[in-house]
N, C-alpha and C. Protein backbone atom coordinates (compact mmCIF):
# COMPACT_ATOMS: atom_id res chain seq x y z
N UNK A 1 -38.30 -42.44 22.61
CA UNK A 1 -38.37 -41.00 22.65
C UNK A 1 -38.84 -40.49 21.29
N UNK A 2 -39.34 -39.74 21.32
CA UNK A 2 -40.35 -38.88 19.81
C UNK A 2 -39.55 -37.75 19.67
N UNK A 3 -39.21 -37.79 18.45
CA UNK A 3 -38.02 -36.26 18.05
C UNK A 3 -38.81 -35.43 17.62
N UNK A 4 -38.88 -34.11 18.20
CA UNK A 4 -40.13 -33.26 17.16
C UNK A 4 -39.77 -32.89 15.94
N UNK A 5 -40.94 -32.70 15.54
CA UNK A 5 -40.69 -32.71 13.70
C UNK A 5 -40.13 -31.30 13.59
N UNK A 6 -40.34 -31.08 12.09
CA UNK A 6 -39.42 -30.02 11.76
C UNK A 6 -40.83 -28.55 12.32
N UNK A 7 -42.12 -28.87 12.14
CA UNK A 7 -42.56 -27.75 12.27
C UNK A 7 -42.22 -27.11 13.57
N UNK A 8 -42.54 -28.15 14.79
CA UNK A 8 -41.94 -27.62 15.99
C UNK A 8 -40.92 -27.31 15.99
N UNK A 9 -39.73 -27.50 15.42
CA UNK A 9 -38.55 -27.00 15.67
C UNK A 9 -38.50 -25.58 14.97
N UNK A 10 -39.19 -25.08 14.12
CA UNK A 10 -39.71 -24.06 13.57
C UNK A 10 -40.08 -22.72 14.35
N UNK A 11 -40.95 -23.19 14.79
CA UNK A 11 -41.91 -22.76 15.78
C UNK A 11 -40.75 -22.47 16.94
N UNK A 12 -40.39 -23.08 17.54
CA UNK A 12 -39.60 -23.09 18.66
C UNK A 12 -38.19 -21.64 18.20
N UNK A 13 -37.83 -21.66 16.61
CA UNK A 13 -36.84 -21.09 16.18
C UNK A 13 -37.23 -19.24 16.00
N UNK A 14 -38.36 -19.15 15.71
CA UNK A 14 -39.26 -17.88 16.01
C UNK A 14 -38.84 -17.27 17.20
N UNK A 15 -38.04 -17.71 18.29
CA UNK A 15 -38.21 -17.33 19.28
C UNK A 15 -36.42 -16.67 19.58
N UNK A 16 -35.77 -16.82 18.07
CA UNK A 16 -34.71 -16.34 17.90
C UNK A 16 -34.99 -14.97 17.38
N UNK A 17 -34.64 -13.96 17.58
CA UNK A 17 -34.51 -12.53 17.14
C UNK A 17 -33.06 -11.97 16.23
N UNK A 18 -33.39 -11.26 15.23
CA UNK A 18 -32.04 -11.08 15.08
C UNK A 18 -31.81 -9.10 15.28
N UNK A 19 -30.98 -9.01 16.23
CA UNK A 19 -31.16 -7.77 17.31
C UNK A 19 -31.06 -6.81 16.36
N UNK A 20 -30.54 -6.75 14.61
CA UNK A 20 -30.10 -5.43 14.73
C UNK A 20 -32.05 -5.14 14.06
N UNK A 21 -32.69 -5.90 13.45
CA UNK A 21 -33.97 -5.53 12.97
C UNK A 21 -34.89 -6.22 13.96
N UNK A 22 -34.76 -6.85 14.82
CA UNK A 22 -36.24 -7.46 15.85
C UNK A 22 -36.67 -7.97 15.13
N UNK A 23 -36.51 -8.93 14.30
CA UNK A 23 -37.35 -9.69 13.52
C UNK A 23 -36.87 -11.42 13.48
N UNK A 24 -37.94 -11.91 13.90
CA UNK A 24 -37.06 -13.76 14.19
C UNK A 24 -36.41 -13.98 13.01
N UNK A 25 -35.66 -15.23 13.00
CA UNK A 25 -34.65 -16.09 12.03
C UNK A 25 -35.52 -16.39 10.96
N UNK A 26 -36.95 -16.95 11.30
CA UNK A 26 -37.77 -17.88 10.41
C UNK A 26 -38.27 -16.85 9.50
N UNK A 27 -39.17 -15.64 9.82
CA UNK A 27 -39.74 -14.85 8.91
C UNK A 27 -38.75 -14.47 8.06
N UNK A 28 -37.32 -13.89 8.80
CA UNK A 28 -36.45 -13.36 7.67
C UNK A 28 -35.46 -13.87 6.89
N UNK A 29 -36.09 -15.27 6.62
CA UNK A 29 -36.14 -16.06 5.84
C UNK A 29 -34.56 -16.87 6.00
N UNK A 30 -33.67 -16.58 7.16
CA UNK A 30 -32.08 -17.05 7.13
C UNK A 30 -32.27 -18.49 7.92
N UNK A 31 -32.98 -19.50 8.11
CA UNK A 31 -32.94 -20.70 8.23
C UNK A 31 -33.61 -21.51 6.42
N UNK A 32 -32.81 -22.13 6.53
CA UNK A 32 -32.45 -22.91 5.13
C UNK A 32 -33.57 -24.41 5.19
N UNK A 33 -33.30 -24.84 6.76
CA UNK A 33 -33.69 -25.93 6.94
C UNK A 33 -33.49 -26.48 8.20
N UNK A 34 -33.93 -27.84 8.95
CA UNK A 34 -34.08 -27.85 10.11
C UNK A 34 -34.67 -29.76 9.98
N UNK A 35 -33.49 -30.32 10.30
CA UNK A 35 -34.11 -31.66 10.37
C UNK A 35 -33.41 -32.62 11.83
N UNK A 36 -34.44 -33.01 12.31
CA UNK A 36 -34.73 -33.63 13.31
C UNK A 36 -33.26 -35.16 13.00
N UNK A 37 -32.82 -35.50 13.76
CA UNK A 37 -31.99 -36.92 13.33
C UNK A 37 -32.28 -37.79 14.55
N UNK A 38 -31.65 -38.87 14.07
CA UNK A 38 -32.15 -39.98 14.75
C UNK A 38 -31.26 -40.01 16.38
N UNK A 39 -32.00 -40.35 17.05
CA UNK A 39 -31.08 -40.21 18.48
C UNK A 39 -30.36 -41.24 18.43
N UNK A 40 -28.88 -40.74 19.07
CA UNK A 40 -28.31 -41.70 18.87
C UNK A 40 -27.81 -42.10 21.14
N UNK A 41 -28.15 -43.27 20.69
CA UNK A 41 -27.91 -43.79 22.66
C UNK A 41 -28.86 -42.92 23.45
N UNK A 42 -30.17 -42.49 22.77
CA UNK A 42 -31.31 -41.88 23.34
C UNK A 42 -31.28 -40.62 23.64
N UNK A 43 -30.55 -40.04 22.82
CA UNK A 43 -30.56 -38.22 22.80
C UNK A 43 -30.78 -37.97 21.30
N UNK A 44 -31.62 -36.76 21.26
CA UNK A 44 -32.13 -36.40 19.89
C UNK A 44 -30.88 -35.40 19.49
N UNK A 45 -31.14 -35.26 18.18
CA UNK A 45 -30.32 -34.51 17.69
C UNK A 45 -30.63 -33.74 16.13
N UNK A 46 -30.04 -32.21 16.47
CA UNK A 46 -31.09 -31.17 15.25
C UNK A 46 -30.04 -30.79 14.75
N UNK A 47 -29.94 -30.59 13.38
CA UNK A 47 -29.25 -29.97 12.05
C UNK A 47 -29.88 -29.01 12.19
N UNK A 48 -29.54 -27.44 11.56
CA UNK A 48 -30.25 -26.52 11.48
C UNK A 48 -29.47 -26.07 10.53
N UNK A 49 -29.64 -26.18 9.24
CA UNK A 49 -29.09 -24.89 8.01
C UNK A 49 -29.69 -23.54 7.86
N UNK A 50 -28.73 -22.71 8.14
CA UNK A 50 -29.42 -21.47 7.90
C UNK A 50 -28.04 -20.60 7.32
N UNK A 51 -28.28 -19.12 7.08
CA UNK A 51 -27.54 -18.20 6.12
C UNK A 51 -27.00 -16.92 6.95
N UNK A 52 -26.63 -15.88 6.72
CA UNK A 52 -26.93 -14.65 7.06
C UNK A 52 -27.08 -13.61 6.09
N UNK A 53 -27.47 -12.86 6.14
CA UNK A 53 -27.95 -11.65 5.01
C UNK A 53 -26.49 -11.50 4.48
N UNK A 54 -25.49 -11.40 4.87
CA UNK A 54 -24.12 -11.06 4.40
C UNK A 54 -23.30 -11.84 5.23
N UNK A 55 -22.33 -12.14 4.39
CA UNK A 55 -21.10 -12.77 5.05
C UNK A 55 -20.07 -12.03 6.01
N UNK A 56 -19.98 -11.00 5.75
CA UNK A 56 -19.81 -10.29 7.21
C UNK A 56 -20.56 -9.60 8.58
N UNK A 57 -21.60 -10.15 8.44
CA UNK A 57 -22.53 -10.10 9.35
C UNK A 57 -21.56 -10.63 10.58
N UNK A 58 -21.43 -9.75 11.90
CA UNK A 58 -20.61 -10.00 13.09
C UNK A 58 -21.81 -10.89 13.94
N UNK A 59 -22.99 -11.38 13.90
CA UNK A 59 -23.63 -11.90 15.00
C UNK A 59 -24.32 -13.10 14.12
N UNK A 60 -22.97 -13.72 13.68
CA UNK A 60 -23.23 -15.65 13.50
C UNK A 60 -22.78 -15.84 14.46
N UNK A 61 -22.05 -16.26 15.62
CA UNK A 61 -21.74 -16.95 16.75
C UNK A 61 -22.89 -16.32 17.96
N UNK A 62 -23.36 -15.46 17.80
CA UNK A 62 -24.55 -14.82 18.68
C UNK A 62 -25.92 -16.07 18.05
N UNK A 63 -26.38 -15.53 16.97
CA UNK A 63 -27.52 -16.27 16.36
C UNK A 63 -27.32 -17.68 16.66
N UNK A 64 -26.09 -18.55 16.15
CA UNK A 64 -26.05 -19.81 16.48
C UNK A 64 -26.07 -20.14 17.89
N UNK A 65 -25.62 -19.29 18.73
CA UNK A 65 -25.88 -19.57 20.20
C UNK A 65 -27.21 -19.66 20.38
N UNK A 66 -27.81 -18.58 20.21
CA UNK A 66 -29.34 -18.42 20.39
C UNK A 66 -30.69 -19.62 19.72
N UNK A 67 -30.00 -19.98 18.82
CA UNK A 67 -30.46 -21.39 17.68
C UNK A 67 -30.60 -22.55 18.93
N UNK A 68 -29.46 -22.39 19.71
CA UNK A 68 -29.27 -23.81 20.38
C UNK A 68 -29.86 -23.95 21.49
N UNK A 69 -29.98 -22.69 22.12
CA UNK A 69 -30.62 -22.34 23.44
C UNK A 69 -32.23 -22.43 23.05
N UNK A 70 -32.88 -21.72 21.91
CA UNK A 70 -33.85 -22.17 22.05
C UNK A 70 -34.64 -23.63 22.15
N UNK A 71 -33.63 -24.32 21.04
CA UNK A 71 -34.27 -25.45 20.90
C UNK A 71 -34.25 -26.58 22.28
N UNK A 72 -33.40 -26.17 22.38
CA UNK A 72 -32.67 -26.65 24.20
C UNK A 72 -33.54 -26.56 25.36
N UNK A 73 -34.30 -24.98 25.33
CA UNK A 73 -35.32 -24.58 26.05
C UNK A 73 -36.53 -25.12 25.72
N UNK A 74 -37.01 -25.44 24.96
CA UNK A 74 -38.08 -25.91 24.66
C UNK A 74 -38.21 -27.69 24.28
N UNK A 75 -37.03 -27.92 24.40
CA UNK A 75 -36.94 -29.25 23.89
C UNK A 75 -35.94 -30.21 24.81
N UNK A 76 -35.87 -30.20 26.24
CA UNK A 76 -34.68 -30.60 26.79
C UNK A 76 -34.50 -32.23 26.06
N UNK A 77 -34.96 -32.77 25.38
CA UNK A 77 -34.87 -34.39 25.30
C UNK A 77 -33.25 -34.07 24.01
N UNK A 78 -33.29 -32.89 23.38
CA UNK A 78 -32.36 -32.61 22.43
C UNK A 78 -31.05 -32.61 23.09
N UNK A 79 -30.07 -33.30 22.42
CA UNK A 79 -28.79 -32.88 23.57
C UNK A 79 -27.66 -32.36 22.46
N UNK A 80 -28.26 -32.33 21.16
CA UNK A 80 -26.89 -31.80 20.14
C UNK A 80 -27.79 -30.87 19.05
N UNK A 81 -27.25 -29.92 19.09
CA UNK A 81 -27.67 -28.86 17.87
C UNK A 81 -26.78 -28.54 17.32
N UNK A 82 -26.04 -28.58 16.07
CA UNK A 82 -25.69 -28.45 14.75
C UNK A 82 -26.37 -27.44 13.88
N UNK A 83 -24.99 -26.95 13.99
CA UNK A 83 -25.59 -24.81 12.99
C UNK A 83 -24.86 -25.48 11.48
N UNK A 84 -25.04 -24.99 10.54
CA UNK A 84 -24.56 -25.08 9.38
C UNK A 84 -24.64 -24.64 8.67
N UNK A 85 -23.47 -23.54 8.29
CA UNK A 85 -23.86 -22.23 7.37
C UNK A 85 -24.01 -22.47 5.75
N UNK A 86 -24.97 -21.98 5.33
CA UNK A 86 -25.37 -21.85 4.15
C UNK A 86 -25.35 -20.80 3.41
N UNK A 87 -23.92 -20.69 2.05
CA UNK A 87 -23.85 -19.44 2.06
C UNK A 87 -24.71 -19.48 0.27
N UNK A 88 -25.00 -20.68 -0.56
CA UNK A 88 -25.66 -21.06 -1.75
C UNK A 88 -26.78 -21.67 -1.57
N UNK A 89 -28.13 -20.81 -2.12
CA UNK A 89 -28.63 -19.97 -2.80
C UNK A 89 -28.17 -18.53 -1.78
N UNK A 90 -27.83 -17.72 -2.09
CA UNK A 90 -27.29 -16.16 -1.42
C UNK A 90 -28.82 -15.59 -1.07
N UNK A 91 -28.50 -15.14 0.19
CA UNK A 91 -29.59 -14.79 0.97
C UNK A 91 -30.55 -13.56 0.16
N UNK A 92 -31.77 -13.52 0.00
CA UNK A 92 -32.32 -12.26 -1.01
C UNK A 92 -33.31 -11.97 -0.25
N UNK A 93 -33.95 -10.61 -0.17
CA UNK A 93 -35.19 -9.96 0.62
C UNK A 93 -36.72 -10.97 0.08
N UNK A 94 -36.69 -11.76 -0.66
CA UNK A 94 -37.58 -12.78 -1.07
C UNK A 94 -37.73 -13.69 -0.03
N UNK A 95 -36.93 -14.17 0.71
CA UNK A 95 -37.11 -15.33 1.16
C UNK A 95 -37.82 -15.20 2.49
N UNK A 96 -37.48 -13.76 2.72
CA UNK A 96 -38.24 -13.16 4.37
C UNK A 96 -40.32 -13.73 3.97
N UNK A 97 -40.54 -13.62 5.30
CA UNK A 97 -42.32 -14.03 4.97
C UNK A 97 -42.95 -12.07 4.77
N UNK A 98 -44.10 -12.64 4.38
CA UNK A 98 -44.79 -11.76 4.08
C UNK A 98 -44.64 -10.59 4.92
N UNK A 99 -45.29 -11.13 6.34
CA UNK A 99 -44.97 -9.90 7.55
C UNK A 99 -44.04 -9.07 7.81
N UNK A 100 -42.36 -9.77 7.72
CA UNK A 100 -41.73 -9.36 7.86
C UNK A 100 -41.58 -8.36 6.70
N UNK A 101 -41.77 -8.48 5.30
CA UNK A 101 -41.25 -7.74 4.09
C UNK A 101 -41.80 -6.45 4.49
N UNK A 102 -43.40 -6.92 4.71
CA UNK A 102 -44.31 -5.69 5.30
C UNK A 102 -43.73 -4.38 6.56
N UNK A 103 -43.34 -5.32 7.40
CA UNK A 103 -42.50 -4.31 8.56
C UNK A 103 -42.25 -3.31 7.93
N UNK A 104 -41.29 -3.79 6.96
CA UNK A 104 -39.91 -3.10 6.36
C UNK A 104 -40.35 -2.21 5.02
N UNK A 105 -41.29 -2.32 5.09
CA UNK A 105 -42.29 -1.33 3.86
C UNK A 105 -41.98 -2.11 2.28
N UNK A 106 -41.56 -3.59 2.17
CA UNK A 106 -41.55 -3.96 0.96
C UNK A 106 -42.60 -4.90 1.04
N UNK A 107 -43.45 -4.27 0.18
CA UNK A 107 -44.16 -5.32 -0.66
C UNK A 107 -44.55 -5.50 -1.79
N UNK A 108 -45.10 -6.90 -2.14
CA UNK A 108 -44.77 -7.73 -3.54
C UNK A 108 -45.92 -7.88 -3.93
């Protein structure tokens, strides 16, 4: 079985929104990282580090649901997804992509 790499899992993670701005996980920069692991007894399996803008942000158990479902949806060979909050380096309006800063009328 072929585990997709990290770009696809990327790609696939875009397809997470975060409701209160409509803007995916990936542009606004709160995934940390995303690595593929080795299947173990022939099921793949994804780490996903990511953050939230604030630590009291109420929709980490929403987002991480949504993390798992996508990759799930697009990837049935995956049978374990692993959220893992990352609260160091602290989330900053830098890390969002270009587009997104743009939305939001910041640019650099």
């Amino acid at each position: 079985m072929v585990i997709p790499g990290e770009a696809q899992l990327l790609e696939a993670l875009r397809e997470v929104n975060d409701p209160e701005v409509g803007v995916n996980i990936v542009d606004l920069g709160l995934v940390y990282g995303i690595e593929p692991l080795a299947a173990e007894g022939g099921a793949a399996r994804v780490r996903v580090r990511m953050t939230m803008t604030s630590r009291a942000c109420p929709l980490g158990d929403w987002l991480a649901d949504g993390v798992r479902a996508a990759l799930r949806a697009r990837f049935p060979e995956i049978a374990e997804v692993e959220v893992a909050w990352v609260w160091e380096p602290p989330w900053t309006p830098e890390r969002m992509s270009a587009q997104a800063r743009a939305r939001f009328g910041w640019r650099r």
